[in-house]
N, C-alpha and C. Protein backbone atom coordinates (compact mmCIF):
# COMPACT_ATOMS: atom_id res chain seq x y z
N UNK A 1 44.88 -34.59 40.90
CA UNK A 1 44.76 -34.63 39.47
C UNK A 1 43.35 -35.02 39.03
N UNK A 2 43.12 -36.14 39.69
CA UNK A 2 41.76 -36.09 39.56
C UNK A 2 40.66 -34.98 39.77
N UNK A 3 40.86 -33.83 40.82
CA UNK A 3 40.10 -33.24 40.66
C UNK A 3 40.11 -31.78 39.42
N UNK A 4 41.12 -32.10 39.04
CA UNK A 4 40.93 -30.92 37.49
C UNK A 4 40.95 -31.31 36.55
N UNK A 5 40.94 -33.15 36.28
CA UNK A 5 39.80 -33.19 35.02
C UNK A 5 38.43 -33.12 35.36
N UNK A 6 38.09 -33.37 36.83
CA UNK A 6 36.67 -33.42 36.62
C UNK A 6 36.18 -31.58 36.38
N UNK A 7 37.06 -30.95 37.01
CA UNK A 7 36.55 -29.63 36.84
C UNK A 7 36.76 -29.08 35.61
N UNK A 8 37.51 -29.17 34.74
CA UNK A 8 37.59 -29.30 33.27
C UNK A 8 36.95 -30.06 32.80
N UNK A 9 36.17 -30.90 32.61
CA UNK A 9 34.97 -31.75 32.33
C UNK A 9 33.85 -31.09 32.42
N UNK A 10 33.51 -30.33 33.97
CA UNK A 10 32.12 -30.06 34.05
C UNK A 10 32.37 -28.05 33.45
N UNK A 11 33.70 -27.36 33.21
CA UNK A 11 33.70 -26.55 32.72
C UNK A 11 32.93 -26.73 31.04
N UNK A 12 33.12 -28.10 30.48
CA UNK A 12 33.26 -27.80 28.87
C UNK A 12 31.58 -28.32 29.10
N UNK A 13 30.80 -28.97 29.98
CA UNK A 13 29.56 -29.18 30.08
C UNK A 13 28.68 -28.01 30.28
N UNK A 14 29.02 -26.91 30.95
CA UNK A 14 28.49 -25.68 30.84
C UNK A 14 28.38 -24.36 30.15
N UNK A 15 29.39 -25.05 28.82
CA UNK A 15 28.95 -24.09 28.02
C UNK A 15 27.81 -23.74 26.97
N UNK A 16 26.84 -24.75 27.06
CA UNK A 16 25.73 -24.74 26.25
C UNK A 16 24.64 -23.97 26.78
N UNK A 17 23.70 -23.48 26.17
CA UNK A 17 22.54 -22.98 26.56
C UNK A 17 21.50 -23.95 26.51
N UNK A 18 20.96 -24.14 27.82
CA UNK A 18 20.07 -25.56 28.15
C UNK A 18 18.46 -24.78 27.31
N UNK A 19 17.87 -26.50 27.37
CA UNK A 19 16.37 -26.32 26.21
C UNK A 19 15.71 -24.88 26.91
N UNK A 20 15.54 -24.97 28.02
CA UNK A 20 14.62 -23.98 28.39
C UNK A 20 14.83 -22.22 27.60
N UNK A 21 16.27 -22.16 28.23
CA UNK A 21 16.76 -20.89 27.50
C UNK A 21 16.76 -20.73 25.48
N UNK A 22 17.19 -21.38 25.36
CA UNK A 22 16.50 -21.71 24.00
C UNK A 22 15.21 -20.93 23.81
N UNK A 23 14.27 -21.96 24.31
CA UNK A 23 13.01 -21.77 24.58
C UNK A 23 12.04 -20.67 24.31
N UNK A 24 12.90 -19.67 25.47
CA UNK A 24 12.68 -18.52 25.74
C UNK A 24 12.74 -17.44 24.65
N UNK A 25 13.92 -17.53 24.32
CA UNK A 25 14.87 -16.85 23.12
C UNK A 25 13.71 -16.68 22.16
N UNK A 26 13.71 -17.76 21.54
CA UNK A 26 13.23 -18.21 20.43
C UNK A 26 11.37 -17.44 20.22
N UNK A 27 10.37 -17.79 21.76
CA UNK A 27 9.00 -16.73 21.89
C UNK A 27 9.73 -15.29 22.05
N UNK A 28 10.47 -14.88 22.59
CA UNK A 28 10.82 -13.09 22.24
C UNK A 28 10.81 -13.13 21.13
N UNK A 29 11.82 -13.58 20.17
CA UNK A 29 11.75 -13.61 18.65
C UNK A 29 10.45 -13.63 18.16
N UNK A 30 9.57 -14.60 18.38
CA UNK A 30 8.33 -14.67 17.97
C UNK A 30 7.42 -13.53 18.24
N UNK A 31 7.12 -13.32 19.18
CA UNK A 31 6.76 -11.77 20.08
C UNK A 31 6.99 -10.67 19.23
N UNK A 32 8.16 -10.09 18.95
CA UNK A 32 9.21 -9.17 18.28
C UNK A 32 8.50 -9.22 16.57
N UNK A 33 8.49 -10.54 16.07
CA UNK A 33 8.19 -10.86 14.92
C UNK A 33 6.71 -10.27 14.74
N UNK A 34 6.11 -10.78 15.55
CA UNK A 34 4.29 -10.30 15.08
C UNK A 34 4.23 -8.58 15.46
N UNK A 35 4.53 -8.68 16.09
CA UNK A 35 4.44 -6.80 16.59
C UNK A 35 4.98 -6.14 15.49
N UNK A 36 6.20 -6.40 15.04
CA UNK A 36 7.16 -5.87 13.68
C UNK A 36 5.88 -6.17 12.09
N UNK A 37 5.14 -7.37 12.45
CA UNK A 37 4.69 -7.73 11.43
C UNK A 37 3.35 -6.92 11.03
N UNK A 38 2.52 -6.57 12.22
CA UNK A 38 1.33 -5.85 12.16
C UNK A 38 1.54 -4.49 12.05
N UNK A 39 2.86 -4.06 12.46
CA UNK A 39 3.08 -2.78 12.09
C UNK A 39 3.13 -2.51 10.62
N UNK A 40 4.12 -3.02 10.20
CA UNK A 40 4.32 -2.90 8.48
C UNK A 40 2.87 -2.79 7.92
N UNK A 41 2.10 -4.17 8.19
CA UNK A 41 0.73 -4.18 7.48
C UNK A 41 -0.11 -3.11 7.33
N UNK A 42 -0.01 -2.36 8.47
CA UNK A 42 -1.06 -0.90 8.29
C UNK A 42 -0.31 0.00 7.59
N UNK A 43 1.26 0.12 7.67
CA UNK A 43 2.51 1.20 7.07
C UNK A 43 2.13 0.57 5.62
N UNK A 44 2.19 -0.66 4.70
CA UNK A 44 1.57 -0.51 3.65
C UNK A 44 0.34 -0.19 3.48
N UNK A 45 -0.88 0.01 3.83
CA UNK A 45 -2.08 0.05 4.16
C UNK A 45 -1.85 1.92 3.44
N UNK A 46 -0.94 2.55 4.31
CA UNK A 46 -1.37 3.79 4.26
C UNK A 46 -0.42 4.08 3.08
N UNK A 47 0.71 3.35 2.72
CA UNK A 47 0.78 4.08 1.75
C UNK A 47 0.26 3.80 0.47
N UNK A 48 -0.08 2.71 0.27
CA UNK A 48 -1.62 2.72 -0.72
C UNK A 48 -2.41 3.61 -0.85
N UNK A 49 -3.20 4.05 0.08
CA UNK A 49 -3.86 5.17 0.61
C UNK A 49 -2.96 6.76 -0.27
N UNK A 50 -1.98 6.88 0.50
CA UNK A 50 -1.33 7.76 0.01
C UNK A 50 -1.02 7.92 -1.61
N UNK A 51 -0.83 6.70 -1.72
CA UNK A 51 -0.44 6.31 -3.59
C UNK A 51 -1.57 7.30 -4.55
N UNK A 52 -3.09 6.79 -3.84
CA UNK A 52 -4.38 6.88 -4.43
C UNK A 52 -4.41 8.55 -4.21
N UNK A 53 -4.10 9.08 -3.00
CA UNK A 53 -4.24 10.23 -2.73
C UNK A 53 -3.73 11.80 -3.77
N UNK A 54 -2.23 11.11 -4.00
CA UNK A 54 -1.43 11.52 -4.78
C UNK A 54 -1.94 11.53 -6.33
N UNK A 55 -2.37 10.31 -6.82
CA UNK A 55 -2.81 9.94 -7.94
C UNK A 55 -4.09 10.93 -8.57
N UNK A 56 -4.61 11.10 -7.56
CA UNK A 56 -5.51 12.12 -7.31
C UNK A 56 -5.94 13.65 -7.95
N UNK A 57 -4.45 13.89 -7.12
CA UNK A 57 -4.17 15.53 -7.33
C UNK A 57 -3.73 15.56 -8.38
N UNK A 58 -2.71 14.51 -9.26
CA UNK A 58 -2.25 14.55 -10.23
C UNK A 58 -3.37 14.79 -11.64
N UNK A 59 -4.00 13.80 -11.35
CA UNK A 59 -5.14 14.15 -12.52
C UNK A 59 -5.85 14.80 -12.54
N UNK A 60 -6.44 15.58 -10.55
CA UNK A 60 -6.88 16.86 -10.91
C UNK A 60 -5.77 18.10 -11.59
N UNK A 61 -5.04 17.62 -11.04
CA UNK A 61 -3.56 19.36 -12.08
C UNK A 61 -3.92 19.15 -13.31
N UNK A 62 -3.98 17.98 -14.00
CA UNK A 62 -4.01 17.59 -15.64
C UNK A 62 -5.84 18.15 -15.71
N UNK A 63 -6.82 17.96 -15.06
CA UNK A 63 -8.37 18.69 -15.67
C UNK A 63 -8.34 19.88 -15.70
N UNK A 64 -7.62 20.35 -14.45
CA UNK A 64 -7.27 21.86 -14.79
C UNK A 64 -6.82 23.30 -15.82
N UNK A 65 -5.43 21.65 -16.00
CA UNK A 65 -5.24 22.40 -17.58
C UNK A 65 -5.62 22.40 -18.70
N UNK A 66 -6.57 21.39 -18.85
CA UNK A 66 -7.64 20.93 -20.27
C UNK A 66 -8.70 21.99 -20.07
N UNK A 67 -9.24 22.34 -18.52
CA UNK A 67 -10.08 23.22 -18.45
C UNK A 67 -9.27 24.64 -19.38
N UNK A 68 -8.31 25.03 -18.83
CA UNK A 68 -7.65 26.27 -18.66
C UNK A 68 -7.65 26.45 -20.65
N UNK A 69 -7.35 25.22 -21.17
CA UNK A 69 -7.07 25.35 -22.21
C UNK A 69 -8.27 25.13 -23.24
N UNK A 70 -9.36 24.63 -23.07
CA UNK A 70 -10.49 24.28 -23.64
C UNK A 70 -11.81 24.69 -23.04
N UNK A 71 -11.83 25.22 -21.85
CA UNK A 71 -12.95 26.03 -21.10
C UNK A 71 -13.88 25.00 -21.04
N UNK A 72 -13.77 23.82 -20.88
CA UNK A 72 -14.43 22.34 -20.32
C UNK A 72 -13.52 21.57 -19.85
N UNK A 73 -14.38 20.41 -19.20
CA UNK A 73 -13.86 19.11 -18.31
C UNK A 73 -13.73 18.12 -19.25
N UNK A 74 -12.88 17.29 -20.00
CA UNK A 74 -13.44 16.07 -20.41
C UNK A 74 -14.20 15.50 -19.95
N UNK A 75 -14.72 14.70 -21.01
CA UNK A 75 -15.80 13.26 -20.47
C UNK A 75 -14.93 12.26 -19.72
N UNK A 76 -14.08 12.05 -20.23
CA UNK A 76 -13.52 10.86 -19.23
C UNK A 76 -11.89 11.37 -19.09
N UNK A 77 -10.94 10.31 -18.68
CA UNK A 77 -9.60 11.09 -18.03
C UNK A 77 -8.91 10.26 -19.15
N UNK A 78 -9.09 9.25 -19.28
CA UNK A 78 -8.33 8.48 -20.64
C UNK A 78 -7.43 9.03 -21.40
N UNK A 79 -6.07 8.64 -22.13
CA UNK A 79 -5.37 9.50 -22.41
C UNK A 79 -5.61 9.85 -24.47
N UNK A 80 -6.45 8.58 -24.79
CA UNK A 80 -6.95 8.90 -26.13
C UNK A 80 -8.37 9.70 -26.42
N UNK A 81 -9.03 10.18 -24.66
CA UNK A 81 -10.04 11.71 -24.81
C UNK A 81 -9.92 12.72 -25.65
N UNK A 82 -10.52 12.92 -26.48
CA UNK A 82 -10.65 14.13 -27.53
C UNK A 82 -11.12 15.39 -26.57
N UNK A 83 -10.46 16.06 -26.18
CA UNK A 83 -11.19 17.15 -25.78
C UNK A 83 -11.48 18.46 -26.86
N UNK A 84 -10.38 19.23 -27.37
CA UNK A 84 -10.36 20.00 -28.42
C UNK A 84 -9.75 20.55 -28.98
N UNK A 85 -9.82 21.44 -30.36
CA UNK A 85 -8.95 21.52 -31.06
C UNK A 85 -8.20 20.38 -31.51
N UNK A 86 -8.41 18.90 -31.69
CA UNK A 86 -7.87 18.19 -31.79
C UNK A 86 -6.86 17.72 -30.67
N UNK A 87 -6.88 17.51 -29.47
CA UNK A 87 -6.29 17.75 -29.05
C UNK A 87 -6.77 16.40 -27.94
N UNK A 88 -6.09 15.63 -27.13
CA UNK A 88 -6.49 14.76 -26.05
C UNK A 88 -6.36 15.21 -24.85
N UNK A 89 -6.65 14.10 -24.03
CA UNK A 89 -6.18 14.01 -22.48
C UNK A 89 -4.78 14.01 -22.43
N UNK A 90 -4.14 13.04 -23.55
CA UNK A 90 -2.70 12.72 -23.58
C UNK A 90 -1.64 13.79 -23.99
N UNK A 91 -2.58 15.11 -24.34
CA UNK A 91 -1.78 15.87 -24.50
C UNK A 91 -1.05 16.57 -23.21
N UNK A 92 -1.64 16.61 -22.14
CA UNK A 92 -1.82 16.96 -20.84
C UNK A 92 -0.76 16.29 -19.89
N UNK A 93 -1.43 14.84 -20.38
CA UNK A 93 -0.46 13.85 -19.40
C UNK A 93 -0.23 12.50 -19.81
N UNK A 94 0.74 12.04 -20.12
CA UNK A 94 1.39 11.00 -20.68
C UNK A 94 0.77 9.60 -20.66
N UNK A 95 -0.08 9.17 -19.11
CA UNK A 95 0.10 8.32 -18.52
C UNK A 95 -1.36 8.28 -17.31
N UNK A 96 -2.66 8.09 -17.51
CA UNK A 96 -3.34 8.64 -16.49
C UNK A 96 -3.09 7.41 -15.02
N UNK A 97 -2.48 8.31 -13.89
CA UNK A 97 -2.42 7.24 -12.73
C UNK A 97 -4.15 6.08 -12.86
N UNK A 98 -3.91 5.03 -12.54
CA UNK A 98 -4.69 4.10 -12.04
C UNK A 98 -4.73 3.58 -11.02
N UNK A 99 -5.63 3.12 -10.53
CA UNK A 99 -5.47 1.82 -9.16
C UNK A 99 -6.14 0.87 -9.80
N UNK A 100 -4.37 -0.26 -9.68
CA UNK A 100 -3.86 -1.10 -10.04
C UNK A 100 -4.85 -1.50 -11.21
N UNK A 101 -4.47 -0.48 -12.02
CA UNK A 101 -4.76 -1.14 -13.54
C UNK A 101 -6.72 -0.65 -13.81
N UNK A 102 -7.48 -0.01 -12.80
CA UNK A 102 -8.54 0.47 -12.42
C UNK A 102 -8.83 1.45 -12.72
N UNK A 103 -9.42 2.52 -13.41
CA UNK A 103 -9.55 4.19 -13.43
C UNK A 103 -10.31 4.36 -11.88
N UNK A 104 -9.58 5.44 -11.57
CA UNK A 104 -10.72 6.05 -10.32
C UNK A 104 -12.06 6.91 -10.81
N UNK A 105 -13.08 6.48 -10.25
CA UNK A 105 -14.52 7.09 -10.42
C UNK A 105 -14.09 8.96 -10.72
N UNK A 106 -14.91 9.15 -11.85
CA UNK A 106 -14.58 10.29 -12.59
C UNK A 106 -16.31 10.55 -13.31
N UNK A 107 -16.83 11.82 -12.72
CA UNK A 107 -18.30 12.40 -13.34
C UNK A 107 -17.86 13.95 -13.50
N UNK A 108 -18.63 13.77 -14.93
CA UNK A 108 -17.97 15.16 -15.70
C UNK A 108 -19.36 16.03 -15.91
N UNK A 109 -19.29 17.44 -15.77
CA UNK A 109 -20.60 17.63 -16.16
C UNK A 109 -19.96 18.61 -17.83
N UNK A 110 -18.59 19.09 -17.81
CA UNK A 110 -18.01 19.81 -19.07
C UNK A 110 -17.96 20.79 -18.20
N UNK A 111 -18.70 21.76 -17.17
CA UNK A 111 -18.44 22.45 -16.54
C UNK A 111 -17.74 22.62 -15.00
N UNK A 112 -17.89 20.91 -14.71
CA UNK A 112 -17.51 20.68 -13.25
C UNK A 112 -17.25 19.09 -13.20
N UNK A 113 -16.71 18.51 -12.23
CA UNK A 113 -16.43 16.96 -12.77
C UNK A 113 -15.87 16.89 -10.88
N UNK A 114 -15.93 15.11 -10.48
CA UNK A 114 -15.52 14.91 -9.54
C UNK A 114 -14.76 13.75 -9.44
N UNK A 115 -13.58 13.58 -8.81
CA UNK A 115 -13.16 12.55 -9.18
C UNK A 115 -12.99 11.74 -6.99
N UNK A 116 -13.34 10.22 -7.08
CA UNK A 116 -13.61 9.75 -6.90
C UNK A 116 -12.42 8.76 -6.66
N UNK A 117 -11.97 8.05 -5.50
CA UNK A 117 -11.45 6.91 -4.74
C UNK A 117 -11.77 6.24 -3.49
N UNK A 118 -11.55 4.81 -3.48
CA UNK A 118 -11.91 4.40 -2.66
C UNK A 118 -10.66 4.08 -1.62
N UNK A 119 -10.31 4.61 -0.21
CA UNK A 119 -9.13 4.02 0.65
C UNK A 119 -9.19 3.06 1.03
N UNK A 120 -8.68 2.16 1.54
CA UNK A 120 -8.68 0.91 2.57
C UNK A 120 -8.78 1.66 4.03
N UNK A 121 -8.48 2.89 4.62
CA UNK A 121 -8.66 2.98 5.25
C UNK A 121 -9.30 4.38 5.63
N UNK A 122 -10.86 4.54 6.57
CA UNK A 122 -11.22 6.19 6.70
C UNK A 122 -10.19 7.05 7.14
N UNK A 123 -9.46 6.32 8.17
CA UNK A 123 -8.77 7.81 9.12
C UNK A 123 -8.17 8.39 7.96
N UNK A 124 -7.15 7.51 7.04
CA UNK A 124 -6.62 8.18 5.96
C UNK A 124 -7.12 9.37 5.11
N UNK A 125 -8.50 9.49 5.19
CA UNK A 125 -9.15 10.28 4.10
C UNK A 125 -8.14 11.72 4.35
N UNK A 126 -8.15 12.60 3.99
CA UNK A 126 -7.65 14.54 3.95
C UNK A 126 -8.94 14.84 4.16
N UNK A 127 -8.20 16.28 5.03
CA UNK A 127 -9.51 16.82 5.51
C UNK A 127 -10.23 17.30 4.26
N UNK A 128 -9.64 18.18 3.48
CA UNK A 128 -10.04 18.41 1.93
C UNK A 128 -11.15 17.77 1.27
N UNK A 129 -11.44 16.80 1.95
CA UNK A 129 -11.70 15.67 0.91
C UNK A 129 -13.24 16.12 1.00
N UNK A 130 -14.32 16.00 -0.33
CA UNK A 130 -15.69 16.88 -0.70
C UNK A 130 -16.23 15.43 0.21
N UNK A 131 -17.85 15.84 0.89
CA UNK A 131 -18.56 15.02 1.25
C UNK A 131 -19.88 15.37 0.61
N UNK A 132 -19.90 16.64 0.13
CA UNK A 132 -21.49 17.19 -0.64
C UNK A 132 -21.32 17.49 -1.55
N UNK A 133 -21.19 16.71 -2.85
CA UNK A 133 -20.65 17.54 -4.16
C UNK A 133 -21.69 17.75 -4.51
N UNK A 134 -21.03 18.64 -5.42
CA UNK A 134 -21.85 20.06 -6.40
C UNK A 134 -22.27 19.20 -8.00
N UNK A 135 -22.43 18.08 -8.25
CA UNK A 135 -22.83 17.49 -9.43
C UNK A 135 -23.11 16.34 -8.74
N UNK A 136 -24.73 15.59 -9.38
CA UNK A 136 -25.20 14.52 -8.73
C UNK A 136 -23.95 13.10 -9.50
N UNK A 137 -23.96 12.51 -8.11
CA UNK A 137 -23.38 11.07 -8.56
C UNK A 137 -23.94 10.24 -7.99
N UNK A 138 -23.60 8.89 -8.93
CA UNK A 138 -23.83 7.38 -8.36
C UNK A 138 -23.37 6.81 -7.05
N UNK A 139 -23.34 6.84 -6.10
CA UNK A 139 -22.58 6.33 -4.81
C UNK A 139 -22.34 7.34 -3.63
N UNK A 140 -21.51 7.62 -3.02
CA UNK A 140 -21.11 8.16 -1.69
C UNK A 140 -20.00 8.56 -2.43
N UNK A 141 -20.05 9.98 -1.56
CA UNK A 141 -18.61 10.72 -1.01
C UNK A 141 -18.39 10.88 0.45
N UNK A 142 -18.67 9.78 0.99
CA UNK A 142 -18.20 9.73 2.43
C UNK A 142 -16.95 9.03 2.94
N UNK A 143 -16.06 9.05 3.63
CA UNK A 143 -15.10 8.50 4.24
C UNK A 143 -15.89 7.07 3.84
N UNK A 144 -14.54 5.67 3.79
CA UNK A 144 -13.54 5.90 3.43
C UNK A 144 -13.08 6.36 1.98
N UNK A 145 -14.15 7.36 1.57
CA UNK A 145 -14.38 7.50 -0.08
C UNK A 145 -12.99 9.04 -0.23
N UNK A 146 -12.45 9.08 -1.11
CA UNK A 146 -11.85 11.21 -1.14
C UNK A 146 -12.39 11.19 -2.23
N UNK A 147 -13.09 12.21 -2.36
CA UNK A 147 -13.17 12.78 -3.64
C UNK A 147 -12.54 14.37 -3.74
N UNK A 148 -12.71 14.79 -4.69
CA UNK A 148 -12.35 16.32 -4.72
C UNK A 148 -13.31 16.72 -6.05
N UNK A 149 -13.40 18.06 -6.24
CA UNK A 149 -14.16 18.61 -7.69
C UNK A 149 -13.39 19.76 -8.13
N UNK A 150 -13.56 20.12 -8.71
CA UNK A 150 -13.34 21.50 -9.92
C UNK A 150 -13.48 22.68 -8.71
N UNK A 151 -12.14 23.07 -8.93
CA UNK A 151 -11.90 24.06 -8.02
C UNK A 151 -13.13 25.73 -8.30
């Protein structure tokens, strides 16, 4: 009798997971955690990138049609721009994308115009993206810069 409480004794003593294992557990988790964590950071990274990219094309579609419709570029992208006939930027497009609350770099000549962002990251740039534009500007159009112009 004595010997099956002690073996029922040292059964209910072995059911814990001793410090070491713990231990262990706990740096995989940690491990797991930073790897998971640096991933995300660049996955937002690019879609920022992407945000700006998008934002992009959008307001070039909207110069397009101010062109198409007024046979000039506005001066600026703003949505209270007079371009003509009485007529705005806002007629075009509701809402001009920003970064975060920022206009993206925009040079107009009325005949040609370039518009201008900066990525957080080069690889991101599109191949698309102008490096020699056709109207002088202030700064670089080099990676990590996109610009595009007047088709």
């Amino acid at each position: 009798m004595k010997k099956e409480l002690f073996k029922n004794k040292f059964l209910i003593i072995n059911k814990g997971f001793t410090l070491i294992e713990l231990l262990v557990v706990i740096a995989i988790i940690g491990i797991l955690t930073a790897i998971v964590s640096a991933n995300l950071a660049s996955s937002k990274s690019r879609a920022r990138d992407v945000k700006k990219i998008s934002d992009i094309a959008q307001i070039q579609l909207t110069l397009e049609f101010v062109f198409d419709r007024c046979n000039s570029y506005p001066t600026a992208t703003t949505e209270s721009t007079q371009i003509c006939n009485g007529m705005t930027v806002g007629t075009f497009i509701s809402k001009t994308p920003t970064n975060n609350g920022v206009p993206y770099d925009y040079f107009s000549t009325g005949n040609d115009y370039l518009l201008r962002a900066l990525l957080e990251n080069a690889g991101n740039v599109p191949s698309e993206s102008v490096t020699s534009p056709t109207i002088p500007i202030s700064g670089v159009c080099t990676p990590p810069y996109y610009c595009v112009q007047s088709k």
